[in-house]
PDB file of N, CA and C in Angstrom:
ATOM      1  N   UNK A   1     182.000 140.197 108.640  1.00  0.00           N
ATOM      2  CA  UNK A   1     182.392 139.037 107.873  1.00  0.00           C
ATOM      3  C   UNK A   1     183.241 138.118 108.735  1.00  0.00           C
ATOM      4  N   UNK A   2     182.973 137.320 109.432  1.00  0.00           N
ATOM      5  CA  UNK A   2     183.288 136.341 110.510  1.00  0.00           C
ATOM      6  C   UNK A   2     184.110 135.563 109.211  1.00  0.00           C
ATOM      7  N   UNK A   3     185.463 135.457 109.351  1.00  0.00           N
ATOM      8  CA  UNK A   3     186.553 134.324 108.944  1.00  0.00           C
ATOM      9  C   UNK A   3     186.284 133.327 109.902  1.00  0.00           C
ATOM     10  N   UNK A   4     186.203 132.111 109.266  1.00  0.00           N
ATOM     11  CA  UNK A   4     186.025 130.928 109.758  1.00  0.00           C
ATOM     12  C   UNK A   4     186.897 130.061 109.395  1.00  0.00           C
ATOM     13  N   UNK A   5     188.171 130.383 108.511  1.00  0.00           N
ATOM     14  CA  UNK A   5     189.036 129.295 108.028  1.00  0.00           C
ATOM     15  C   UNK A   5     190.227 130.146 106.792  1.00  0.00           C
ATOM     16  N   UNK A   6     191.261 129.500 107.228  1.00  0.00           N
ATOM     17  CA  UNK A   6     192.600 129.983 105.828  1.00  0.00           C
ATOM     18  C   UNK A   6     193.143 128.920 105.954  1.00  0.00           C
ATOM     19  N   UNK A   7     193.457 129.103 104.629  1.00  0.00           N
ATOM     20  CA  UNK A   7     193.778 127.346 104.513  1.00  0.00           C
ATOM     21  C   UNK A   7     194.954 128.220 103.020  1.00  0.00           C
ATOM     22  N   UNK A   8     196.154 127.906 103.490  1.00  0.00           N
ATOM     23  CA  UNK A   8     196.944 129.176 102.202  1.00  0.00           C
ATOM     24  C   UNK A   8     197.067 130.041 101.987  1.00  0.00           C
ATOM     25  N   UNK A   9     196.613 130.176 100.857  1.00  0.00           N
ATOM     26  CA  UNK A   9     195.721 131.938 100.150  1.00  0.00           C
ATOM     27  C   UNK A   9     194.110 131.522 100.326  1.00  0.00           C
ATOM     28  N   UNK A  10     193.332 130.763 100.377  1.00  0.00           N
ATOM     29  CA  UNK A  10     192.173 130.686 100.557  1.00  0.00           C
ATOM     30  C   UNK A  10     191.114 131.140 102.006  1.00  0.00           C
ATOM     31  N   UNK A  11     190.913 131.851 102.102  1.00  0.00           N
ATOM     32  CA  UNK A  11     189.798 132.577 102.835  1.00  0.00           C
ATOM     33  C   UNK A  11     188.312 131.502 103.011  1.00  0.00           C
ATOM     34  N   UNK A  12     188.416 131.180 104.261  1.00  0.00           N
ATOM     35  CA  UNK A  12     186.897 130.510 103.965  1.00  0.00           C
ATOM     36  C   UNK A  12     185.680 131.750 105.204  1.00  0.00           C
ATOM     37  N   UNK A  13     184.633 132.220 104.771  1.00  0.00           N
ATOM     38  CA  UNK A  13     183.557 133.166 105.682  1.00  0.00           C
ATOM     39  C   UNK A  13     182.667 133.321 105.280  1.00  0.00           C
ATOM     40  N   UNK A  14     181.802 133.907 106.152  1.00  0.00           N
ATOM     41  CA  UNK A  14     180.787 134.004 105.709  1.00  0.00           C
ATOM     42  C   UNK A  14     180.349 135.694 106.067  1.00  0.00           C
ATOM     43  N   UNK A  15     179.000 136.121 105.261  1.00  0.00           N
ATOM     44  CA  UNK A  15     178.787 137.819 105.347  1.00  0.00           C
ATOM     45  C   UNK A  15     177.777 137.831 106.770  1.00  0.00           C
ATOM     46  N   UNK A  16     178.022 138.668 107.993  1.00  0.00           N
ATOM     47  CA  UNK A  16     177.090 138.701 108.828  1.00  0.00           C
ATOM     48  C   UNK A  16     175.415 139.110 108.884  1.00  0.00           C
ATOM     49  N   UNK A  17     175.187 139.281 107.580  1.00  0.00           N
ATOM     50  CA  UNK A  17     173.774 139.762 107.185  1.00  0.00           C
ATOM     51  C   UNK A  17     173.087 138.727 105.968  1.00  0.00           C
ATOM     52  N   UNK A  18     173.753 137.961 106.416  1.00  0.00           N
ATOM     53  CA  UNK A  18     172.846 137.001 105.292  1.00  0.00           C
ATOM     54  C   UNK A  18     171.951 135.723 106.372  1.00  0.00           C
ATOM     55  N   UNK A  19     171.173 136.804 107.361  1.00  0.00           N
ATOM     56  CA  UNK A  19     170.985 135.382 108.095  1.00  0.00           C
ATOM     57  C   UNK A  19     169.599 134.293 107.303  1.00  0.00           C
ATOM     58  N   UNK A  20     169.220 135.006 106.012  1.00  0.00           N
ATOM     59  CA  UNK A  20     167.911 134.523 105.452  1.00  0.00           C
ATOM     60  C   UNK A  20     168.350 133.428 104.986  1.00  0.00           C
ATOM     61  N   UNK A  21     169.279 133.310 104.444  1.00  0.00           N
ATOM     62  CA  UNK A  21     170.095 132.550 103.440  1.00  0.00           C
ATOM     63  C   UNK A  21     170.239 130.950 104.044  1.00  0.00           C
ATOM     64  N   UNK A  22     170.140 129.685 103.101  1.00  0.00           N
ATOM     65  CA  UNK A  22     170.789 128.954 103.743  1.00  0.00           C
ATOM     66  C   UNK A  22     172.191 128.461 104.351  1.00  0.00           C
ATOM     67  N   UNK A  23     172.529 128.000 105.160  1.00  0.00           N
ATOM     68  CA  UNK A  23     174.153 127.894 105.280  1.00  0.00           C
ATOM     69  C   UNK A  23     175.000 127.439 104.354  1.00  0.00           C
ATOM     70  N   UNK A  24     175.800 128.680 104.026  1.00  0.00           N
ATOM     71  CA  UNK A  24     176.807 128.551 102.767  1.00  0.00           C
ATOM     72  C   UNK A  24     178.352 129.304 103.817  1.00  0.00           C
ATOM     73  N   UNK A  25     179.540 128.828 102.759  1.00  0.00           N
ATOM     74  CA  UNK A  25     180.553 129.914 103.040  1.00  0.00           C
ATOM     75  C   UNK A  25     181.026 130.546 101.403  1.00  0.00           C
ATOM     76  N   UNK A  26     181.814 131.104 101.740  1.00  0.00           N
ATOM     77  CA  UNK A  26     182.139 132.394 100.528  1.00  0.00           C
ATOM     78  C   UNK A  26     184.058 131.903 100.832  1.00  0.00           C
ATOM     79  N   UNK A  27     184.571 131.744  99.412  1.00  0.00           N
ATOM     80  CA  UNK A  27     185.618 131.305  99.378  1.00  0.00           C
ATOM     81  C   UNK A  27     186.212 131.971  98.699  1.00  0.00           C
ATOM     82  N   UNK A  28     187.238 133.219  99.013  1.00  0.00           N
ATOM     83  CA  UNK A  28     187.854 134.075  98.051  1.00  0.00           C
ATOM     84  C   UNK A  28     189.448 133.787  98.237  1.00  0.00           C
ATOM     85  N   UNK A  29     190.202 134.096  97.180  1.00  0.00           N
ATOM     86  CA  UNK A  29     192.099 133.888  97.038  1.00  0.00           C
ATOM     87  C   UNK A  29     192.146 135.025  96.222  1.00  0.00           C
ATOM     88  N   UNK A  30     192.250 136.017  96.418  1.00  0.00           N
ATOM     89  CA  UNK A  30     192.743 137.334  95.804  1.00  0.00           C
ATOM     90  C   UNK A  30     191.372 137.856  95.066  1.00  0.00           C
ATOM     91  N   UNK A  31     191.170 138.266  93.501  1.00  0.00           N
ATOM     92  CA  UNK A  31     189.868 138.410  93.554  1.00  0.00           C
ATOM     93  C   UNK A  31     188.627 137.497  92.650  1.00  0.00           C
ATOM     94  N   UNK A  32     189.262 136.172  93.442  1.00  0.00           N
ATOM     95  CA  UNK A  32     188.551 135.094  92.891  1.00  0.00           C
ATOM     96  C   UNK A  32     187.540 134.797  93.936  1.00  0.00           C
ATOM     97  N   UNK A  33     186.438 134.506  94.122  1.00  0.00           N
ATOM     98  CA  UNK A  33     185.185 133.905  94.679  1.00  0.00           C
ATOM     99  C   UNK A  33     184.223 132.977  94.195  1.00  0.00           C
ATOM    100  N   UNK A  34     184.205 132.408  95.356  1.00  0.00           N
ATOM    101  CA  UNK A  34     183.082 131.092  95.128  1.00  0.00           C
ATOM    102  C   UNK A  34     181.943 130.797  96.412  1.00  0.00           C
ATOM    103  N   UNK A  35     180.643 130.736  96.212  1.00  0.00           N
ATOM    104  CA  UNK A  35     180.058 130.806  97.420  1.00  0.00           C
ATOM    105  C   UNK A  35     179.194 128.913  97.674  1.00  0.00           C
ATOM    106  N   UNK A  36     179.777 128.541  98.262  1.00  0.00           N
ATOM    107  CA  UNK A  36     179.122 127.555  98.628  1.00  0.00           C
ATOM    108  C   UNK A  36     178.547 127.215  99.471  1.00  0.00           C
ATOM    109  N   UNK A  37     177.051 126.317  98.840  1.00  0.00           N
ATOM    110  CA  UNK A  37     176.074 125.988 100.195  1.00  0.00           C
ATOM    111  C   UNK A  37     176.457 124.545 100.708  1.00  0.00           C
ATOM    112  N   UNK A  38     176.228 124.340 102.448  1.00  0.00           N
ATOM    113  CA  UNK A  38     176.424 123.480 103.011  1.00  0.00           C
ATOM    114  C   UNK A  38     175.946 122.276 103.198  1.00  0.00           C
ATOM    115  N   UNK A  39     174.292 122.190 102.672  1.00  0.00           N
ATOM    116  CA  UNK A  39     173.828 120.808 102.937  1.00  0.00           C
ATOM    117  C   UNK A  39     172.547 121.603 102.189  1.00  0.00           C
ATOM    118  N   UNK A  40     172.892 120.608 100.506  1.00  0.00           N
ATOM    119  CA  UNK A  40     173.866 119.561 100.620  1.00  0.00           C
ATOM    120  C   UNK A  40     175.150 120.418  99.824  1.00  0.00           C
ATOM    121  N   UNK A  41     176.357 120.133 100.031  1.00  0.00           N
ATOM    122  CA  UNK A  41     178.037 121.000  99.694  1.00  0.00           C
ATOM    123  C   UNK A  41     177.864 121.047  97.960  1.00  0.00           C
ATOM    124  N   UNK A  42     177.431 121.799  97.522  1.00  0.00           N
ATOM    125  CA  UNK A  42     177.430 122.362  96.078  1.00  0.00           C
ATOM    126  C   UNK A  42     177.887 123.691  95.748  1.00  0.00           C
ATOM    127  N   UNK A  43     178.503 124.348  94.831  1.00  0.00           N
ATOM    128  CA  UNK A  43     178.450 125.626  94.564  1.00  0.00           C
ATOM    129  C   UNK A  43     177.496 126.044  93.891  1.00  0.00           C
ATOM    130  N   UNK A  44     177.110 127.306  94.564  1.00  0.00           N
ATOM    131  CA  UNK A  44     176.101 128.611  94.095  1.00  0.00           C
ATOM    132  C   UNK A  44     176.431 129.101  93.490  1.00  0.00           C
ATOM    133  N   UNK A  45     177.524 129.370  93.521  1.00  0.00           N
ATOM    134  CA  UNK A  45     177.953 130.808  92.508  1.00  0.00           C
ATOM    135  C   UNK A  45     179.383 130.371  92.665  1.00  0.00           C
ATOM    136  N   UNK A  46     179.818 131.296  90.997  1.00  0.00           N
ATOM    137  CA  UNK A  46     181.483 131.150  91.409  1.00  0.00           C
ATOM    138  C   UNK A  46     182.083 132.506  90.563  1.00  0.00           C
ATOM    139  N   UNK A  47     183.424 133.045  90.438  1.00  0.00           N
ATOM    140  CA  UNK A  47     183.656 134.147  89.294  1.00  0.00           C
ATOM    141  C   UNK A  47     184.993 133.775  90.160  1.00  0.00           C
ATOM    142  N   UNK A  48     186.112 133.586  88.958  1.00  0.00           N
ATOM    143  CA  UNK A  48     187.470 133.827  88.823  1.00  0.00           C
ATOM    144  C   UNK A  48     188.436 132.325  88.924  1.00  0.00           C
ATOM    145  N   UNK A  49     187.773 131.499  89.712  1.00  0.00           N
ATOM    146  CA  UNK A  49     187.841 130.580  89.771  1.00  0.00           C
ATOM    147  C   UNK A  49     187.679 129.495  88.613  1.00  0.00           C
ATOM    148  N   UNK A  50     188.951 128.715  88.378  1.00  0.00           N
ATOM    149  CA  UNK A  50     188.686 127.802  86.996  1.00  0.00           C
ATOM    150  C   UNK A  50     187.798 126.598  87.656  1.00  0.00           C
ATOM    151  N   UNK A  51     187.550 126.099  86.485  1.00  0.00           N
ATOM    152  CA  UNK A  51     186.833 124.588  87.190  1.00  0.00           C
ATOM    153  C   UNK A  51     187.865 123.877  88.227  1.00  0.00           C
ATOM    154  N   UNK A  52     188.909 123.030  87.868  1.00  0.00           N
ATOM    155  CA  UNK A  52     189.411 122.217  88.349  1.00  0.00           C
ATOM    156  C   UNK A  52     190.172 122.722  89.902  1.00  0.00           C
ATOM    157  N   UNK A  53     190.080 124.062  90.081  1.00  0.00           N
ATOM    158  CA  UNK A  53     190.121 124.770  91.680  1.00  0.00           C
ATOM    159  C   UNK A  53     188.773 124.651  92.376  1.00  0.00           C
ATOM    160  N   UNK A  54     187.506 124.893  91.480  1.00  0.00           N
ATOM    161  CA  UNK A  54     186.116 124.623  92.352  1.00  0.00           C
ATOM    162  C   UNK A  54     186.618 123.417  93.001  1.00  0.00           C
ATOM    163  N   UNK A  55     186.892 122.418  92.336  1.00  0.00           N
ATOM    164  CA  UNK A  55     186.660 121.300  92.812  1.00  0.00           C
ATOM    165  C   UNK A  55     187.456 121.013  93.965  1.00  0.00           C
ATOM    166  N   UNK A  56     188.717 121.305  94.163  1.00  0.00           N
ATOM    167  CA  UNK A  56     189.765 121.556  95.339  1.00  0.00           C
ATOM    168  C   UNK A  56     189.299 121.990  96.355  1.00  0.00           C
ATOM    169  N   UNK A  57     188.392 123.090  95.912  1.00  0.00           N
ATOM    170  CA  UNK A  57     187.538 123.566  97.121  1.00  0.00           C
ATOM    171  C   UNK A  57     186.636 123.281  97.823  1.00  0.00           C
ATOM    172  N   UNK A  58     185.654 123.064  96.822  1.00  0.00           N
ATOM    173  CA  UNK A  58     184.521 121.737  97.365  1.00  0.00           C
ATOM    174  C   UNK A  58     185.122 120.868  98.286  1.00  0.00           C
ATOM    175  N   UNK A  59     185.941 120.073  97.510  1.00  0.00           N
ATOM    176  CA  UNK A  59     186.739 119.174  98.871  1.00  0.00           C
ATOM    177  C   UNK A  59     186.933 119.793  99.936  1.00  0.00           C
ATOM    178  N   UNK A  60     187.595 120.823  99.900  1.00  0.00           N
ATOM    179  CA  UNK A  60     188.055 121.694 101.589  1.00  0.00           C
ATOM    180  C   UNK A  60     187.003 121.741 102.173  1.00  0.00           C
ATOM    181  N   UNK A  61     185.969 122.256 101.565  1.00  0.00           N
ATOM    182  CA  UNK A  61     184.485 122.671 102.265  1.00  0.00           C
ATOM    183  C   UNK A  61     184.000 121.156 102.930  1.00  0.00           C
ATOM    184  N   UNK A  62     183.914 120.251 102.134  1.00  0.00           N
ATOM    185  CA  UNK A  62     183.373 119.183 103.040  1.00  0.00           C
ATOM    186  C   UNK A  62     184.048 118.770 103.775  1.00  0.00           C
ATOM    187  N   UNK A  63     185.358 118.760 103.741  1.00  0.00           N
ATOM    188  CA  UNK A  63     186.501 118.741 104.939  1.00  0.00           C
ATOM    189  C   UNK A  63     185.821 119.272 106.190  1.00  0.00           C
ATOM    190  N   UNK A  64     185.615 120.407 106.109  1.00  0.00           N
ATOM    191  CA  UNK A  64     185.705 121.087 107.302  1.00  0.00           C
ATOM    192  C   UNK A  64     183.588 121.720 107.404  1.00  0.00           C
ATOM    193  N   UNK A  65     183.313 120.928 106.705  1.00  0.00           N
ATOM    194  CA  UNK A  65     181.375 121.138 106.536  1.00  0.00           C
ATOM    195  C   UNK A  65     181.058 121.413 108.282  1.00  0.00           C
ATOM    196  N   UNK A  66     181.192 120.043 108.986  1.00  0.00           N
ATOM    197  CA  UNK A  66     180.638 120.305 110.175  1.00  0.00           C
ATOM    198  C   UNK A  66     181.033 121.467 111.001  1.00  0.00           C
ATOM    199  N   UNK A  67     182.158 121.661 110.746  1.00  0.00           N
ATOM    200  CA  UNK A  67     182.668 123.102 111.699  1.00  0.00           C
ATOM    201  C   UNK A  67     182.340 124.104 111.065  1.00  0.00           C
ATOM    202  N   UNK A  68     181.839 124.295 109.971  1.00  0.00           N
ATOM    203  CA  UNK A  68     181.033 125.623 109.293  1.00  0.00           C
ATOM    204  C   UNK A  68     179.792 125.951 109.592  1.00  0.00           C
ATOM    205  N   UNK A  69     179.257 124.850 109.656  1.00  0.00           N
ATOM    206  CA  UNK A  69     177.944 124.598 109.782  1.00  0.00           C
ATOM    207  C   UNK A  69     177.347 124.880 111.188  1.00  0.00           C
ATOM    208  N   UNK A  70     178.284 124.352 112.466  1.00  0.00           N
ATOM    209  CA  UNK A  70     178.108 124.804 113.811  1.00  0.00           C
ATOM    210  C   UNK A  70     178.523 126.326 113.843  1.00  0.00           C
ATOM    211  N   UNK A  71     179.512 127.208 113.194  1.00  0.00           N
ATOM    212  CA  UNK A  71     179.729 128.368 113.439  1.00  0.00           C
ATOM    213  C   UNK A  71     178.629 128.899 112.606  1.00  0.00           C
ATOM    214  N   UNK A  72     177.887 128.418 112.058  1.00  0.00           N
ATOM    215  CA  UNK A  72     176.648 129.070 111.210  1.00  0.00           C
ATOM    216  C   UNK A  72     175.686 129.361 111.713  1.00  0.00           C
ATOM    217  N   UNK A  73     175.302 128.280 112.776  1.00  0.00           N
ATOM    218  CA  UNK A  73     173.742 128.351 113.927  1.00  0.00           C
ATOM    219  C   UNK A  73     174.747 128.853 114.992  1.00  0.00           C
ATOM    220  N   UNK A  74     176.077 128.826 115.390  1.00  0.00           N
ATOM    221  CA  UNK A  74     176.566 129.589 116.327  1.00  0.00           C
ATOM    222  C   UNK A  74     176.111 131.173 116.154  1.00  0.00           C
ATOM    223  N   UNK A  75     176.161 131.261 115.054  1.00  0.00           N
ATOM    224  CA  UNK A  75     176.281 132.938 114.776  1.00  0.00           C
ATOM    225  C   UNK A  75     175.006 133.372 115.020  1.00  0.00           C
ATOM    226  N   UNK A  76     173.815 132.680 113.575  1.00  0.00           N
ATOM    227  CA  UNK A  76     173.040 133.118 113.533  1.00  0.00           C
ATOM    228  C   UNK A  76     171.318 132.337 114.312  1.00  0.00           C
ATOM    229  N   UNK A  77     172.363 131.771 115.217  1.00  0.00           N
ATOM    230  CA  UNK A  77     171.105 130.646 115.931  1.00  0.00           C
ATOM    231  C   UNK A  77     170.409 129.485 115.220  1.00  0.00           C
TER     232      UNK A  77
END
């Protein structure tokens, strides 16, 4: 599970066996998670997380999209 970002309590990574998948990261703060895909920046999935934190996050994610996105084909080509 390559960490790619903390930003607080927020965890931004991704799982090393998901290379099928499109490029997303996985955003957990204790045992809250949210997995978001990169292009285009939407959430997939979420559990623990209220709405108005998705959205905080989303923002972070497109904040920092391009540098996820290069450690994504970094990883998995």
């Amino acid at each position: 599970m390559p960490t790619l970002l903390r930003i607080g309590a927020f965890r931004f990574y991704f799982f090393s066996h998901e290379p099928n998948e499109p490029p997303h990261v996985h955003v957990d703060r204790g045992s809250a998670t949210v997995k978001v895909w990169l292009d285009p920046v939407e959430v997939a999935k979420s559990r623990g997380f209220r709405s108005h934190e998705i959205g905080g996050i989303v923002a972070m994610v497109e904040e920092h999209r391009a540098a996820f996105l290069e450690a994504w084909h970094g990883y998995f080509g």
